[in-house]
Protein backbone atom coordinates (compact mmCIF):
# COMPACT_ATOMS: atom_id res chain seq x y z
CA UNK A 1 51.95 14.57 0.56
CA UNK A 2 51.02 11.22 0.46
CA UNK A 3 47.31 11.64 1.24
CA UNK A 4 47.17 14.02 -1.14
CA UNK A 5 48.15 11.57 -3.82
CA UNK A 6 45.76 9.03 -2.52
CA UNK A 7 42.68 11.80 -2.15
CA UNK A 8 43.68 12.60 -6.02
CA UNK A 9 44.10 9.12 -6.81
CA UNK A 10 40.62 7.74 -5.51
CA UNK A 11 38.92 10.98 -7.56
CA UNK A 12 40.47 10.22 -10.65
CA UNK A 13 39.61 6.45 -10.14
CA UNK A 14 35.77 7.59 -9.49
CA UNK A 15 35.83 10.52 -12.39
CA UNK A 16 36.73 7.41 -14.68
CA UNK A 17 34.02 5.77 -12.98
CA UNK A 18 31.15 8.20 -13.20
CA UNK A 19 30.52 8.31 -17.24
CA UNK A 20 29.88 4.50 -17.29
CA UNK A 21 27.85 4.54 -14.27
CA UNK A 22 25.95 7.23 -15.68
CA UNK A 23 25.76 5.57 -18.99
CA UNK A 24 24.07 2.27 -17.61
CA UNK A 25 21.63 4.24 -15.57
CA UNK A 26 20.50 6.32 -18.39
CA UNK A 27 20.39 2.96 -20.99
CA UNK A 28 18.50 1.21 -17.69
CA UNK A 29 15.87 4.25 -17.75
CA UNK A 30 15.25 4.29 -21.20
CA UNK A 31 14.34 1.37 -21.71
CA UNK A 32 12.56 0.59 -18.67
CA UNK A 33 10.10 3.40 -20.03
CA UNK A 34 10.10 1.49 -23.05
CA UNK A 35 8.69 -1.34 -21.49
CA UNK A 36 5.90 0.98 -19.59
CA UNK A 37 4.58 2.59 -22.81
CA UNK A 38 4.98 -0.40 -24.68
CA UNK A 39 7.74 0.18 -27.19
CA UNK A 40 8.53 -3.34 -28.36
CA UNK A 41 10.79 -1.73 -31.23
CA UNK A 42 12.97 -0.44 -28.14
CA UNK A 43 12.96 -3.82 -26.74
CA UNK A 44 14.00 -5.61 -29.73
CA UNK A 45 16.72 -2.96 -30.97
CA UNK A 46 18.31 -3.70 -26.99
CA UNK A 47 18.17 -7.62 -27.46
CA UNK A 48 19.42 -7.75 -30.86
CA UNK A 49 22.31 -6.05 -29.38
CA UNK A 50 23.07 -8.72 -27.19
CA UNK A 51 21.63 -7.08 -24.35
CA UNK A 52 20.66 -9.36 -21.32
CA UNK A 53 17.59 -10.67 -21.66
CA UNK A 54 17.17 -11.37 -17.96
CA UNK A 55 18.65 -8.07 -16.77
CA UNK A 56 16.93 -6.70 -13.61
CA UNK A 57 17.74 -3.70 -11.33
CA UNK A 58 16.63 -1.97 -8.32
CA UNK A 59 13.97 1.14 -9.02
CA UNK A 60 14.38 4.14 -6.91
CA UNK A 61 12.63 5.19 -4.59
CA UNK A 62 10.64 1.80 -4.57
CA UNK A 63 13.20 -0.03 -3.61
CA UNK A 64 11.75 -3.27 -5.87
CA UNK A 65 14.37 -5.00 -8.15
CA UNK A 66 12.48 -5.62 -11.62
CA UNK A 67 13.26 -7.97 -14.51
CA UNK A 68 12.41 -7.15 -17.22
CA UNK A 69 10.04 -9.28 -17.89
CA UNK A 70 8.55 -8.19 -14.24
CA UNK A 71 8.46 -4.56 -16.18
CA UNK A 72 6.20 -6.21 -18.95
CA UNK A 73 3.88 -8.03 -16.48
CA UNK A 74 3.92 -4.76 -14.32
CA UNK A 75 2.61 -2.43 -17.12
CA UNK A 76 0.48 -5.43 -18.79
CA UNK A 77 2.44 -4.93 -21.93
CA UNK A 78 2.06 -8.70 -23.58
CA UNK A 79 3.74 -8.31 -27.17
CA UNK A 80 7.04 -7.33 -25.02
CA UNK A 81 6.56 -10.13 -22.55
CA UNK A 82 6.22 -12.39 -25.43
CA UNK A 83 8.99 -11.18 -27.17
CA UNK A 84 11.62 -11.37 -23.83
CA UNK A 85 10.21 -14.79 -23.18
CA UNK A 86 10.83 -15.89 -26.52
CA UNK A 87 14.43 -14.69 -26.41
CA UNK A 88 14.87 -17.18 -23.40
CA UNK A 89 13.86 -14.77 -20.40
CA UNK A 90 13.53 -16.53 -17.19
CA UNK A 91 9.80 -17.13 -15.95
CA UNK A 92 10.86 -17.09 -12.68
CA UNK A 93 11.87 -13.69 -12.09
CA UNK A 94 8.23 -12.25 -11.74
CA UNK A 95 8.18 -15.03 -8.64
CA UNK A 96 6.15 -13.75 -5.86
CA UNK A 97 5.17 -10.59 -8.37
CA UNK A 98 1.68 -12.36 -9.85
CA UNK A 99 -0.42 -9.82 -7.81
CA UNK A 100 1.54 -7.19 -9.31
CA UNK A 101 0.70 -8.55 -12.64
CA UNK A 102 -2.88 -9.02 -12.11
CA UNK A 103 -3.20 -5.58 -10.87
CA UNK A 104 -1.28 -4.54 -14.51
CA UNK A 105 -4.41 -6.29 -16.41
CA UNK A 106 -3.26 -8.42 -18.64
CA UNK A 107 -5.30 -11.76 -18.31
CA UNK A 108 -2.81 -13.53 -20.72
CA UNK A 109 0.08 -12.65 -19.11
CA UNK A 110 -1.17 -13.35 -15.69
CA UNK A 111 -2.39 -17.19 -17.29
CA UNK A 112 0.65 -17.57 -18.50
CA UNK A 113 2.83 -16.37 -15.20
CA UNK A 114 0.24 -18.94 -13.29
CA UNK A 115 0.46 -21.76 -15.52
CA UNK A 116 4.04 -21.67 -15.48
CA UNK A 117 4.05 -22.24 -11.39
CA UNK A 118 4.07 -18.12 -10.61
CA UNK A 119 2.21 -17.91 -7.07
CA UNK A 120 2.20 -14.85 -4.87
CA UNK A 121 4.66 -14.26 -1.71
CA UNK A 122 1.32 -13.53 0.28
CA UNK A 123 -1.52 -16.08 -1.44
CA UNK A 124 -4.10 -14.71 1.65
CA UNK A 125 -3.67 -11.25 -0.42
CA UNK A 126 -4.33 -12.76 -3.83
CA UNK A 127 -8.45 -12.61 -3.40
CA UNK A 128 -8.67 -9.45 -2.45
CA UNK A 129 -6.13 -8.06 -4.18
CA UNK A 130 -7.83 -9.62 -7.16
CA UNK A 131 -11.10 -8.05 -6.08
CA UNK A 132 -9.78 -5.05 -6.18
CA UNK A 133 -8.99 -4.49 -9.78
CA UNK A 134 -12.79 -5.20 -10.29
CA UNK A 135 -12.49 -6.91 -13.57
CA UNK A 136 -14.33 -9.77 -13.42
CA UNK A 137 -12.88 -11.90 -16.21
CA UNK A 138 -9.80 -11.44 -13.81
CA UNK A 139 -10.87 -12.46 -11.22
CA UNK A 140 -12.74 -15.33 -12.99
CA UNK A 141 -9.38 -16.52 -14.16
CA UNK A 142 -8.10 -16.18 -10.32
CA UNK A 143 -10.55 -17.94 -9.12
CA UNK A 144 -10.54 -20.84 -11.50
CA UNK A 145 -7.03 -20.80 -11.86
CA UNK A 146 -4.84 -23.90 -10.40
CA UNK A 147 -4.05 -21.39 -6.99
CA UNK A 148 -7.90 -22.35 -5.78
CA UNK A 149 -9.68 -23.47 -5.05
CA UNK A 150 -10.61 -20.91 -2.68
CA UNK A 151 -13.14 -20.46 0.43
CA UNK A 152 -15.65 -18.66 -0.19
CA UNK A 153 -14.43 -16.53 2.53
CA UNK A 154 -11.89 -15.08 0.50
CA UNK A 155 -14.43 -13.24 -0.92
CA UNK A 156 -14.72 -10.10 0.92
CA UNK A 157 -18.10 -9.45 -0.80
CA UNK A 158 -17.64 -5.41 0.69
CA UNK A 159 -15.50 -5.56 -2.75
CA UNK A 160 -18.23 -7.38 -5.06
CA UNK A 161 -19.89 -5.25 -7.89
CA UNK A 162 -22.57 -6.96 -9.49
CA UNK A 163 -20.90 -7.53 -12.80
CA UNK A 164 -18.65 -9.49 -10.62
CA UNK A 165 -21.05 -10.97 -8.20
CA UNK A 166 -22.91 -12.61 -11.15
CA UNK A 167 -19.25 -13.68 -12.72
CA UNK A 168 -19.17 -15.85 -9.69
CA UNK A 169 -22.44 -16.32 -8.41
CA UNK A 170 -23.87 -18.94 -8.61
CA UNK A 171 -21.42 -20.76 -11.47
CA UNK A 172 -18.83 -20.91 -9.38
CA UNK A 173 -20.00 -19.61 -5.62
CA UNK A 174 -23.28 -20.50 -3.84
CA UNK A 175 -25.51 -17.65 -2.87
CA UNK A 176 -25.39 -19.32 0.52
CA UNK A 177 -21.49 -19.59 1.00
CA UNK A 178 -20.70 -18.18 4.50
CA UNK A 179 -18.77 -14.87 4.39
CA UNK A 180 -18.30 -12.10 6.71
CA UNK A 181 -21.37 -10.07 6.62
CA UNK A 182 -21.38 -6.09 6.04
CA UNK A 183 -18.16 -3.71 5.29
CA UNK A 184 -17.16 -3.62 8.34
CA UNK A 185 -16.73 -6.01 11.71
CA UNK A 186 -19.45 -3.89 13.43
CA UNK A 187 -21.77 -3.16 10.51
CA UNK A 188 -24.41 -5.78 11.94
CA UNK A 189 -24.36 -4.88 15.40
CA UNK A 190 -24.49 -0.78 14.72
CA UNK A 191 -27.63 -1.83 12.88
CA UNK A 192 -29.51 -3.46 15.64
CA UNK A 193 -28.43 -0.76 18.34
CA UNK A 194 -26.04 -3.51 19.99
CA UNK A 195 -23.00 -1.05 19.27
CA UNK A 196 -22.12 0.35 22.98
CA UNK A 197 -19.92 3.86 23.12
CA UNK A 198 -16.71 2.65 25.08
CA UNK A 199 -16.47 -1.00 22.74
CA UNK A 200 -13.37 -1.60 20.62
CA UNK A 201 -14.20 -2.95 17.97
CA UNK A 202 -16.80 -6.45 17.05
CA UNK A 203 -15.73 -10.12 15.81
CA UNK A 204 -17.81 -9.24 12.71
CA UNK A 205 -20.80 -11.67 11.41
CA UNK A 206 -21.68 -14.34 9.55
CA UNK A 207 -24.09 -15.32 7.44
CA UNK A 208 -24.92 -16.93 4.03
CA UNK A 209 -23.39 -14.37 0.93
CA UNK A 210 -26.71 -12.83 0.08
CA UNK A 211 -27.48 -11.71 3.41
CA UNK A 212 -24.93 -9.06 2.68
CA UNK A 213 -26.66 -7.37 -0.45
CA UNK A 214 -29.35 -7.42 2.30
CA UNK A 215 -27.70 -5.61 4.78
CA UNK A 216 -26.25 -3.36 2.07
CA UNK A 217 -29.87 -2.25 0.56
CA UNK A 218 -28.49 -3.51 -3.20
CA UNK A 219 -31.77 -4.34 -4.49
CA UNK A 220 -30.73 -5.56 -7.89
CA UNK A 221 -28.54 -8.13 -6.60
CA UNK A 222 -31.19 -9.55 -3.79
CA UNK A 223 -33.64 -9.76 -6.34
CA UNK A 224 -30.09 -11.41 -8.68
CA UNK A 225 -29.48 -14.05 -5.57
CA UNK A 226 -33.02 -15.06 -4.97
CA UNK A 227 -33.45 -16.11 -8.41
CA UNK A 228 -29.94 -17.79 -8.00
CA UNK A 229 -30.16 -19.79 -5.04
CA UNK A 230 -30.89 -17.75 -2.33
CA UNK A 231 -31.46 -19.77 0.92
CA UNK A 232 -35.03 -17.50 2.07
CA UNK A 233 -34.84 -18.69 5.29
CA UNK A 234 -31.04 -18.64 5.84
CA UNK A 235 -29.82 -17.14 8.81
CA UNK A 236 -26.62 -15.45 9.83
CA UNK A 237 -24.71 -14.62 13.18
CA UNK A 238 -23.42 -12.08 14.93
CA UNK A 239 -20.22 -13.06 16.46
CA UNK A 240 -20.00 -10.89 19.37
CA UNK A 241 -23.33 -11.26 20.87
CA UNK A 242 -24.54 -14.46 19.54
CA UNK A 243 -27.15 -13.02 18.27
CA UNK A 244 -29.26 -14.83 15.05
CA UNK A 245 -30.62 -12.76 12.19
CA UNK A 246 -32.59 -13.25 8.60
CA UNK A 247 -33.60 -11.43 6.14
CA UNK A 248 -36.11 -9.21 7.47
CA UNK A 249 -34.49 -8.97 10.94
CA UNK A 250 -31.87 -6.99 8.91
CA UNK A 251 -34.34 -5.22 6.44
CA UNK A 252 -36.68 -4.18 9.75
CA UNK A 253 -34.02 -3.34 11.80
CA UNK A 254 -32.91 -0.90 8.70
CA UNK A 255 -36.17 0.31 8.25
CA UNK A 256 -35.72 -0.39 4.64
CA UNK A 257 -39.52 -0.46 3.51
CA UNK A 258 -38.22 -1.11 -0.38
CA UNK A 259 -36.19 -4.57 1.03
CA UNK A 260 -39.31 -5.53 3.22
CA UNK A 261 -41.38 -5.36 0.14
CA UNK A 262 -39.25 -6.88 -2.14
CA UNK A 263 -38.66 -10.28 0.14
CA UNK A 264 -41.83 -10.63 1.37
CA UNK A 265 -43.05 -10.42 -2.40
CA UNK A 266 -40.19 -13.53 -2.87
CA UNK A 267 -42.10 -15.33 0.13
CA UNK A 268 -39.78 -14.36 3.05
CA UNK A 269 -41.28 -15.05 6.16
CA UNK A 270 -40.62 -13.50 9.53
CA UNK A 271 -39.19 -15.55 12.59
């Protein structure tokens, strides 16, 4: 009899539970979709009715607790991020979230977050995370931002477009910076037939920044670079082998006839 009583008491205590639990969950989902598509009217309505400014709560599945002012940086949605941290909302809670923001769009959110001492939890990610929202005023404003200054070899130039390229090139990175040569580690050795069946994986190579358009046959931005700096008799390395490479080594090697053409016609001489 008496656990009976205390299996009805516990369900009663959890039926009068449930309807607030429910409540705050459906209030919590509301108006985090406010926030995505940008309602500010939502947003407004919820603060002027004394609701928390700094409220934050775990999403499902992700499993990532979100202010929301994280939820305005998230979705790039400035007027509401304005608005919550005019009403007092706590900067701080989008710590270790700027890549988050920068990958939601907003440059003046993501100047603001920065400016106000917002830095990444992983700041090795934060180039080519960067790079990969391929906006180049954003990642511009990365680069020049307080974070840097960066080495060049942050640059992962497999990510560079060429809007992007001549963002940075040569205003605020040198044509011959040293970065990793080629997409991949073993890009430079497949070329010159040093590749061998059973090997797993290469160190990669090195080389001055335009060496990579190079290897990658991007004529526009060889012909970009050589008018922009563009070391002509700049060499790069391959780390596995030792091996030293310019220009034409890669263009020959490639049997790119367009590439030969186009840097002998710049003055490129062979070894």
């Amino acid at each position: 009899m008496t656990a009976v009583l205390l299996l009805l008491t516990g369900l009663a205590a959890v039926s009068s539970q449930a309807p607030s639990a429910i409540d705050s969950n459906s209030r919590r989902e509301q108006l985090a979709r406010a926030i995505e598509r940008g309602d500010i009217t939502a947003v407004r309505a919820h603060l002027d009715a004394r609701g928390d400014v700094n409220e934050a709560w775990r999403d499902f599945p992700a499993q990532i607790v979100r202010s929301l002012l994280l939820r305005s940086a998230w979705y790039g949605q400035e007027d509401i991020f304005r608005l919550l941290l005019a009403r007092g909302a706590n900067l701080s809670s989008a710590q270790g979230n700027l890549i988050a923001a920068i990958h939601g769009g907003n440059h003046g959110i993501v100047r603001t977050l920065i400016d106000g001492g917002i830095k990444p939890d992983h700041p090795s990610d934060l180039i080519p995370q960067t790079l990969l929202t391929k906006d180049p005023l954003m990642i511009e404003l990365v680069w020049t931002s307080s974070l840097g200054p960066f080495p060049p070899a942050a640059l992962a130039p497999g990510m560079l477009t060429n809007d992007v390229a001549r963002r940075l090139i040569p205003k605020l990175v040198s044509a011959n910076a040293e970065v990793g040569i080629g997409d991949t580690a073993c890009d430079v050795m497949r070329l010159f037939n040093r590749l061998s069946p059973d090997q797993d994986g290469c160190e990669g190579a090195i080389g001055p920044l335009w060496l990579h358009f190079v290897l990658e046959r991007n004529y526009e931005m060889v012909t970009y670079l050589i008018q922009n700096g563009a070391d002509l008799n700049s060499m790069g390395t391959d780390l596995d082998t030792g091996l030293s490479f310019g220009a034409l080594d890669l263009a020959m090697a490639g049997r790119d006839t367009q590439m030969i053409q186009l840097l002998r016609r710049a003055g490129v001489s062979p070894r």
